[in-house]
C-alpha atoms as a PDB file:
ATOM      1  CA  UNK A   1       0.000   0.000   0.000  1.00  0.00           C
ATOM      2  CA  UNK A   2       2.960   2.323   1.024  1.00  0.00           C
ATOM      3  CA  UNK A   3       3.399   3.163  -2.895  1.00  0.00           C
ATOM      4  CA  UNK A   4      -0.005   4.051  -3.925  1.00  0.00           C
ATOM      5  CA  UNK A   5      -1.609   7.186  -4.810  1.00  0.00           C
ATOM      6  CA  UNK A   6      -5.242   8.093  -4.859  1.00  0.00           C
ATOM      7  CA  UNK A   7      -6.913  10.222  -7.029  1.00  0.00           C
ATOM      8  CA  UNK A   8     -10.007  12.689  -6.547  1.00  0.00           C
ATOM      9  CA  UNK A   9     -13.453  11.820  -8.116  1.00  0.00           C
ATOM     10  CA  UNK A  10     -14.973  15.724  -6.996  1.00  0.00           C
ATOM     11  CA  UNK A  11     -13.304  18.039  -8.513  1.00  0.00           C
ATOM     12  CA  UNK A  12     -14.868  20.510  -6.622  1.00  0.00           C
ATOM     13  CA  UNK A  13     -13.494  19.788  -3.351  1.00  0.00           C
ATOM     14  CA  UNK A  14      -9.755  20.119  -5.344  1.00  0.00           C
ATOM     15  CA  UNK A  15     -10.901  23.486  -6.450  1.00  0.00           C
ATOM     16  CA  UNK A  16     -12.239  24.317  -2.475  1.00  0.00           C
ATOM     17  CA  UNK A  17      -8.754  23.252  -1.328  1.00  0.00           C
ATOM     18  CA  UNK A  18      -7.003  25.559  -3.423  1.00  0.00           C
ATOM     19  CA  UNK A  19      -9.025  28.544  -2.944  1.00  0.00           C
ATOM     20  CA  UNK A  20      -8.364  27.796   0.950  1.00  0.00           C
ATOM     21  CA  UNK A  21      -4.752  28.314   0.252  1.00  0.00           C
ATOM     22  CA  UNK A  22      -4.784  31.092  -1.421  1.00  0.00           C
ATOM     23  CA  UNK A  23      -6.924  32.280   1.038  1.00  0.00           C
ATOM     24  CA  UNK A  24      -4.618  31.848   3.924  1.00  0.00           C
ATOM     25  CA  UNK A  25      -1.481  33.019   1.489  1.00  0.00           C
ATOM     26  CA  UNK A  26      -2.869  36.321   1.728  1.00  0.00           C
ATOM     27  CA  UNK A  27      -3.874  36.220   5.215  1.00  0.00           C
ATOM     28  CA  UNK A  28      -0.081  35.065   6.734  1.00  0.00           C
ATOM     29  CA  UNK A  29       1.142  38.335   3.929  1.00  0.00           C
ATOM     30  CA  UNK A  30      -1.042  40.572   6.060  1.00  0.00           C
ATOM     31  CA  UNK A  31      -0.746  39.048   9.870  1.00  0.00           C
ATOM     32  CA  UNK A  32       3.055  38.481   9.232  1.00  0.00           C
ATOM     33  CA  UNK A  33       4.157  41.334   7.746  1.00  0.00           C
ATOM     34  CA  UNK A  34       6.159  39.504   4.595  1.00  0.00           C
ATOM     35  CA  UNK A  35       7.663  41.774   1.773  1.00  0.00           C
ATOM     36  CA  UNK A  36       9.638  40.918  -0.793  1.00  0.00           C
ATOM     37  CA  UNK A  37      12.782  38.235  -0.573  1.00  0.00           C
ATOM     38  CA  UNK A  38      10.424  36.330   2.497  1.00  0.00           C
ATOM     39  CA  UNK A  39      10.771  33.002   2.609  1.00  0.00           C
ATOM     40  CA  UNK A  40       7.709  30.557   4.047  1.00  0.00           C
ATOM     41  CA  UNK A  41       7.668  26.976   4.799  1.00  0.00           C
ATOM     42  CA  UNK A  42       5.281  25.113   3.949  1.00  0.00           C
ATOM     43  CA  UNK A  43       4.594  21.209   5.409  1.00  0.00           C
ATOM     44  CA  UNK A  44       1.360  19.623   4.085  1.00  0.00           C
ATOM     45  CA  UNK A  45      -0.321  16.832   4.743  1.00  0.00           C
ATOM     46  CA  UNK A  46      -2.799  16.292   1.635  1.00  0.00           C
ATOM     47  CA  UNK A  47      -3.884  13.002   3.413  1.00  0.00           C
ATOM     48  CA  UNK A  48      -5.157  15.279   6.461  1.00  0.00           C
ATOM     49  CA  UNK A  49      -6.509  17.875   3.652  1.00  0.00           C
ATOM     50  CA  UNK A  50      -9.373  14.893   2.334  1.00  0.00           C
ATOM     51  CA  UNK A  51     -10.078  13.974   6.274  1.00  0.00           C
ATOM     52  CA  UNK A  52      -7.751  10.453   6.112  1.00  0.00           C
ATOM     53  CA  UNK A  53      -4.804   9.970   8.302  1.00  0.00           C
ATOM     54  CA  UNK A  54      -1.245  11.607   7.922  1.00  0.00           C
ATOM     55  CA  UNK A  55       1.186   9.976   5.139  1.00  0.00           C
ATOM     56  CA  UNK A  56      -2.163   7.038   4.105  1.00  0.00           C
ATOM     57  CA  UNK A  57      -3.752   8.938   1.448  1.00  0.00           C
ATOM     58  CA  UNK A  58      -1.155  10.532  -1.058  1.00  0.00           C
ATOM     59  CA  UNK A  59      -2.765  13.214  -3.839  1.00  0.00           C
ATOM     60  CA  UNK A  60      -1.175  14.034  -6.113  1.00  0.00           C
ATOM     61  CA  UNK A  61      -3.691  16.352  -7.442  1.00  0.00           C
ATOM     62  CA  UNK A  62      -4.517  17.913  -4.416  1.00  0.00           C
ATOM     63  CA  UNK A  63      -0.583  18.826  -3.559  1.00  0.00           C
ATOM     64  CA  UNK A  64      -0.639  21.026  -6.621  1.00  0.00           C
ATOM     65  CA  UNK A  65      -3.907  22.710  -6.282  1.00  0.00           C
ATOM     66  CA  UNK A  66      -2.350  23.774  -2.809  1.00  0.00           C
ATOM     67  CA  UNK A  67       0.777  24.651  -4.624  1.00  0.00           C
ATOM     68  CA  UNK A  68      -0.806  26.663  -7.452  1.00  0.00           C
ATOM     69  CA  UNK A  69      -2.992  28.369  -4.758  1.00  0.00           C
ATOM     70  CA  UNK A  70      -0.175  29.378  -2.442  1.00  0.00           C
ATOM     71  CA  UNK A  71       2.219  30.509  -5.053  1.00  0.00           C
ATOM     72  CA  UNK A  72      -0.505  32.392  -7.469  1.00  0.00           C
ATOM     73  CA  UNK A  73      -0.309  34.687  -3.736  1.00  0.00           C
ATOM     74  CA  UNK A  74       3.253  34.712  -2.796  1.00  0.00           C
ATOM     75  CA  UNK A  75       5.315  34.739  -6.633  1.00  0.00           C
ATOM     76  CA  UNK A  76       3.985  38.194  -7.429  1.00  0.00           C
ATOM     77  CA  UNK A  77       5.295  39.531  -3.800  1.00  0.00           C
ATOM     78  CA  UNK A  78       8.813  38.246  -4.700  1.00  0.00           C
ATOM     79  CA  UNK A  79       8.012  35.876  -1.508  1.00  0.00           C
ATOM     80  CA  UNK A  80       9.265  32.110  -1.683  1.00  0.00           C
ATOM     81  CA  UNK A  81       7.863  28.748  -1.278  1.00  0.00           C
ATOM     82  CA  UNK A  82      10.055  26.264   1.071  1.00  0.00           C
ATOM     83  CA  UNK A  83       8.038  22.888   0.622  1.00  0.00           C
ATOM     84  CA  UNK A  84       8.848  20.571   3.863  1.00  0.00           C
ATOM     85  CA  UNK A  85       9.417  16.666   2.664  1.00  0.00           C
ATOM     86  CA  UNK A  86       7.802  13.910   4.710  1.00  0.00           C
ATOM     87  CA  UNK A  87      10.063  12.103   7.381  1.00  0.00           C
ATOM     88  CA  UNK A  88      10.971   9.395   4.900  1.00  0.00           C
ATOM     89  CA  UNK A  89      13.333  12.392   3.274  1.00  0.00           C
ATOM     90  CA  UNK A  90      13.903  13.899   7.142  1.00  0.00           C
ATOM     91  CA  UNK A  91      11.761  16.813   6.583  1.00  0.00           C
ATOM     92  CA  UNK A  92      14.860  18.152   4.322  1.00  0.00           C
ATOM     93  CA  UNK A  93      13.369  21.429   2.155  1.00  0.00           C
ATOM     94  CA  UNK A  94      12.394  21.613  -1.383  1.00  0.00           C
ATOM     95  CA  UNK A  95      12.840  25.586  -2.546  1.00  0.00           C
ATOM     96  CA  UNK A  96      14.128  27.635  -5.309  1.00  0.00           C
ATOM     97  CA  UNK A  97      18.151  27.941  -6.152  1.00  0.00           C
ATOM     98  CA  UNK A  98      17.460  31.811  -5.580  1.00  0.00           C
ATOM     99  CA  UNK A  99      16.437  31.944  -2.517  1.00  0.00           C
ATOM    100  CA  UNK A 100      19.316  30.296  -0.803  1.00  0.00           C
ATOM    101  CA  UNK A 101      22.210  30.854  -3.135  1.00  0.00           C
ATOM    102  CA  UNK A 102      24.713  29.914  -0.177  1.00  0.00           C
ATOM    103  CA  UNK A 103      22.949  26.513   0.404  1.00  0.00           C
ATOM    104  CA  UNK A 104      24.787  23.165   0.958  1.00  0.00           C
ATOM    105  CA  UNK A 105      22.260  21.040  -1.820  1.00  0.00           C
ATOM    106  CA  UNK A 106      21.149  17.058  -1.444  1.00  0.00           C
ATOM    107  CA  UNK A 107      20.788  15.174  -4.174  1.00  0.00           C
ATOM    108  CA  UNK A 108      17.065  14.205  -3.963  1.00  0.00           C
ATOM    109  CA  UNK A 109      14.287  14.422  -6.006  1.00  0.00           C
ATOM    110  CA  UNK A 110      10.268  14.363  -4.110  1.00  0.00           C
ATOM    111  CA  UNK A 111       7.744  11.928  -5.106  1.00  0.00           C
ATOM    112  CA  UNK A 112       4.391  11.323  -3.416  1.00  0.00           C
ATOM    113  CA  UNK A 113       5.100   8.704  -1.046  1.00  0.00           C
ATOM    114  CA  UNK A 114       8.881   9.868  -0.353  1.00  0.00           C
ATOM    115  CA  UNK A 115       8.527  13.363  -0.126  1.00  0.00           C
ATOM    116  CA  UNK A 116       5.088  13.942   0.009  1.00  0.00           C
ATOM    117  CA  UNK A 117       2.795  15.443  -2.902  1.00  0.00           C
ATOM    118  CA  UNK A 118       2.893  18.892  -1.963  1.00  0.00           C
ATOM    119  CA  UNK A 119       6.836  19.001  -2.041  1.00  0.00           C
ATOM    120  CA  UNK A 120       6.547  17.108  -5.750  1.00  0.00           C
ATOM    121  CA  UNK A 121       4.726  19.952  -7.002  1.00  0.00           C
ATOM    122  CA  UNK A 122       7.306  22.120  -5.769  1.00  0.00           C
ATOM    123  CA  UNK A 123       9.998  20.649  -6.844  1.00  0.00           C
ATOM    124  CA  UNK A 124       7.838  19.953 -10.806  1.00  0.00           C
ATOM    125  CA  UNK A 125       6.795  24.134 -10.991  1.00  0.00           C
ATOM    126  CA  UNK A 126       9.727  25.545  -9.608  1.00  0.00           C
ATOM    127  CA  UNK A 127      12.283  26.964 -11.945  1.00  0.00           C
ATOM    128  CA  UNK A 128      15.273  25.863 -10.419  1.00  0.00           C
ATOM    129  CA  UNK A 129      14.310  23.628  -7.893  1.00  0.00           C
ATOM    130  CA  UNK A 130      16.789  22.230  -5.036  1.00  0.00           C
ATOM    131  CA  UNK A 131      16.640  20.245  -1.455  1.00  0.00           C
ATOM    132  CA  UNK A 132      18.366  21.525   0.949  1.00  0.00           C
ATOM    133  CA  UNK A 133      18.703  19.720   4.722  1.00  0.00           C
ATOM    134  CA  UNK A 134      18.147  23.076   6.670  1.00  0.00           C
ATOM    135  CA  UNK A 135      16.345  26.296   6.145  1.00  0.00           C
ATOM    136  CA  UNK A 136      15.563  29.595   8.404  1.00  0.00           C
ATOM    137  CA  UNK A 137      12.592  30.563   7.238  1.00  0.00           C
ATOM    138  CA  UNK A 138      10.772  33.742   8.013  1.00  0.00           C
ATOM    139  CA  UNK A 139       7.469  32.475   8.815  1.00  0.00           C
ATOM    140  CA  UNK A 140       5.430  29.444   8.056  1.00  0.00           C
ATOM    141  CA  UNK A 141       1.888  27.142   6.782  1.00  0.00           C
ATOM    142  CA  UNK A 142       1.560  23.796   8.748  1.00  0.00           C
ATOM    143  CA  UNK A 143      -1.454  21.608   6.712  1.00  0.00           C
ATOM    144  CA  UNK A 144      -2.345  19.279   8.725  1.00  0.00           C
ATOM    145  CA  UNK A 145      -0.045  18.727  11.594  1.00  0.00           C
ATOM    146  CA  UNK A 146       3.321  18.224  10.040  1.00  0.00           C
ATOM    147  CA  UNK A 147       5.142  20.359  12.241  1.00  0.00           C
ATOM    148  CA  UNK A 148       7.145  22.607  10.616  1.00  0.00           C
ATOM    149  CA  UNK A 149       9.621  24.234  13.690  1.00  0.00           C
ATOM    150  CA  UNK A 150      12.730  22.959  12.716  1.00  0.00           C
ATOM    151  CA  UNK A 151      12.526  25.317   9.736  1.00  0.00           C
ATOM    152  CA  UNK A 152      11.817  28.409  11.441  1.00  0.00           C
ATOM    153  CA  UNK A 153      14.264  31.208  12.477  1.00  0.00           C
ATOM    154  CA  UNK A 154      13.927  32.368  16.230  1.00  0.00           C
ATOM    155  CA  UNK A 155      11.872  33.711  17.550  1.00  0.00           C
ATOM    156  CA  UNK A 156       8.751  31.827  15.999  1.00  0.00           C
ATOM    157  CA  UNK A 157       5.076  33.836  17.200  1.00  0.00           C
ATOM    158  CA  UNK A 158       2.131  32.061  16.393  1.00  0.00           C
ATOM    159  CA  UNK A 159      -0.408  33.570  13.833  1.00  0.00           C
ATOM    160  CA  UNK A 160      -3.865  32.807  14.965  1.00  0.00           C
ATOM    161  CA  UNK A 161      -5.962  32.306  11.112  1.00  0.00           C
ATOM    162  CA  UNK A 162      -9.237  32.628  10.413  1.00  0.00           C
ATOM    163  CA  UNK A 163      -8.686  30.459   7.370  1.00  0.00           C
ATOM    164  CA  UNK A 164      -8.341  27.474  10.154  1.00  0.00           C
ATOM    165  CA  UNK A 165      -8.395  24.600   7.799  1.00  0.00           C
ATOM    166  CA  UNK A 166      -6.907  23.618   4.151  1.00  0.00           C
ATOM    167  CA  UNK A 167      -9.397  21.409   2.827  1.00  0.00           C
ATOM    168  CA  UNK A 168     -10.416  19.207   6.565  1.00  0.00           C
ATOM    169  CA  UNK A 169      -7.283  19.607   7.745  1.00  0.00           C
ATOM    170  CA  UNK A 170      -5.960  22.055  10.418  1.00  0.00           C
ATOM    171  CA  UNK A 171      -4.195  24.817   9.363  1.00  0.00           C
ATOM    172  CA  UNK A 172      -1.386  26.600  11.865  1.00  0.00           C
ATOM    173  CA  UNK A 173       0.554  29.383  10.988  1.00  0.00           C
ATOM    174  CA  UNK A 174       3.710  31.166  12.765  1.00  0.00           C
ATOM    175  CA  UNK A 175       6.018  34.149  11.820  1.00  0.00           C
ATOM    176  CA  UNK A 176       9.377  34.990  13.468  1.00  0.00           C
ATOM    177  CA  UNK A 177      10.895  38.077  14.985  1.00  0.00           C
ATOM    178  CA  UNK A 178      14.289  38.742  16.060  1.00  0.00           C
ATOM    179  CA  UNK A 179      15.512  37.991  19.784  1.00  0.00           C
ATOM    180  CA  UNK A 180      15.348  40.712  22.616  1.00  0.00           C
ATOM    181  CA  UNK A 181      18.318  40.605  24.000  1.00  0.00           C
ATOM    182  CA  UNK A 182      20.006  42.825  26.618  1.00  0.00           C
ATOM    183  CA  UNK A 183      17.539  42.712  29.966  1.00  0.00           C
ATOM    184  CA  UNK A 184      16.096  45.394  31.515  1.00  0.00           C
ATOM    185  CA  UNK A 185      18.268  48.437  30.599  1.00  0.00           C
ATOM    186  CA  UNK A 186      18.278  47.541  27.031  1.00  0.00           C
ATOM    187  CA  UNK A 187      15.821  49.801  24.196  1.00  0.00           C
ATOM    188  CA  UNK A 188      14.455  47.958  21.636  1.00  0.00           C
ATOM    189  CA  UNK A 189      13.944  49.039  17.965  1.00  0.00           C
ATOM    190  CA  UNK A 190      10.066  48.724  17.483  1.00  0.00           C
ATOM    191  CA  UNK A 191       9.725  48.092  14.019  1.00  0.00           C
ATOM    192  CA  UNK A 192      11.569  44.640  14.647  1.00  0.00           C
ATOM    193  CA  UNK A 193       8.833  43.241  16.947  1.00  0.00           C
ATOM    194  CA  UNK A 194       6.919  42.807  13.787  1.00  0.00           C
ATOM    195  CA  UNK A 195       9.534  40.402  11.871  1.00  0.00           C
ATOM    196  CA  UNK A 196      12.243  40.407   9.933  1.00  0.00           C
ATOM    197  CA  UNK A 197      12.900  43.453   7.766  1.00  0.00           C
ATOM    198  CA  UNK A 198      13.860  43.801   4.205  1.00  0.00           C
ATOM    199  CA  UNK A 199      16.102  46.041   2.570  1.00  0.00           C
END
């Protein structure tokens, strides 16, 4: 069972699932505060998105309707896509070249039941797709319980979505902010509470 696929019979609910991504997309720009150069990772279950169990319903088709959703969003804004693998490829990062120029590359290449569906999509629309072991990113989309923390620069905040769910499956968002450091004598620059900024 471990290598098959399923396909959707409604293409409605596909068409839902993307619209709820592009829906949050816009909502993480807004709460988060991401500009251009941003980079958000992304780990998605599209198992939990149809209501089945994480990593026992592969889709294929639903991966890139969250894909195309998401990225219709954040490619305009100059913001990037970092697509978390599955476990089976250690949660290592599929993103493009561009956005981490500096990277130490893998050599692996996502399919649905290594990788996951949503990080295949990635790595099939991106221009110059690479994996990468670690990323820092500025703020982040969990679908579906995947848990995405490793990938996140300190200091992650939670973002608290009204677009609660891709699909049926939870959705949980977090941007990051740079450490206050210094203790109680120390001033703090207020426009950095917000996140990261870009110049």
């Amino acid at each position: 069972m471990s290598g098959i696929t399923y396909e959707i019979d409604d293409k409605n609910i596909v068409e839902q699932i993307k619209n709820d991504a592009q829906n949050a997309a816009k909502e993480l720009i807004e709460k988060a505060h991401l500009s251009t150069g941003a980079i958000v990772v992304v780990g998605c279950s599209t198992s939990s998105t149809l209501g089945n169990d994480i990593g026992s319903h592969s889709v294929p088709e639903v991966g890139k309707a969250i894909f195309e959703g998401l990225s219709s969003v954040f490619k305009p804004l100059g913001i990037y896509i970092a697509a978390q693998c599955c476990e089976h490829l250690n949660r290592a990062i599929i993103v493009e070249r561009e956005a981490v120029p500096n990277a130490e590359i893998v050599n692996v290449v996502p399919q649905p039941k290594a990788g996951g569906s949503f990080a295949t999509a990635c790595y099939s629309a991106f221009e110059h797709p690479v994996a990468i072991e670690h990323i820092k990113a500025d703020a982040g989309l969990d679908i579906g319980g995947t848990l995405i923390g490793m990938h996140l620069k300190e200091v992650a905040v939670p973002v608290h979505m009204q677009q609660s769910h891709i699909g049926k499956a939870i959705l949980l968002a977090a941007r990051t902010r740079p450490k206050f450091i210094g203790g109680e004598r120390a001033h703090y620059d207020e426009n950095l509470k917000e996140g990261y900024p870009r110049f």
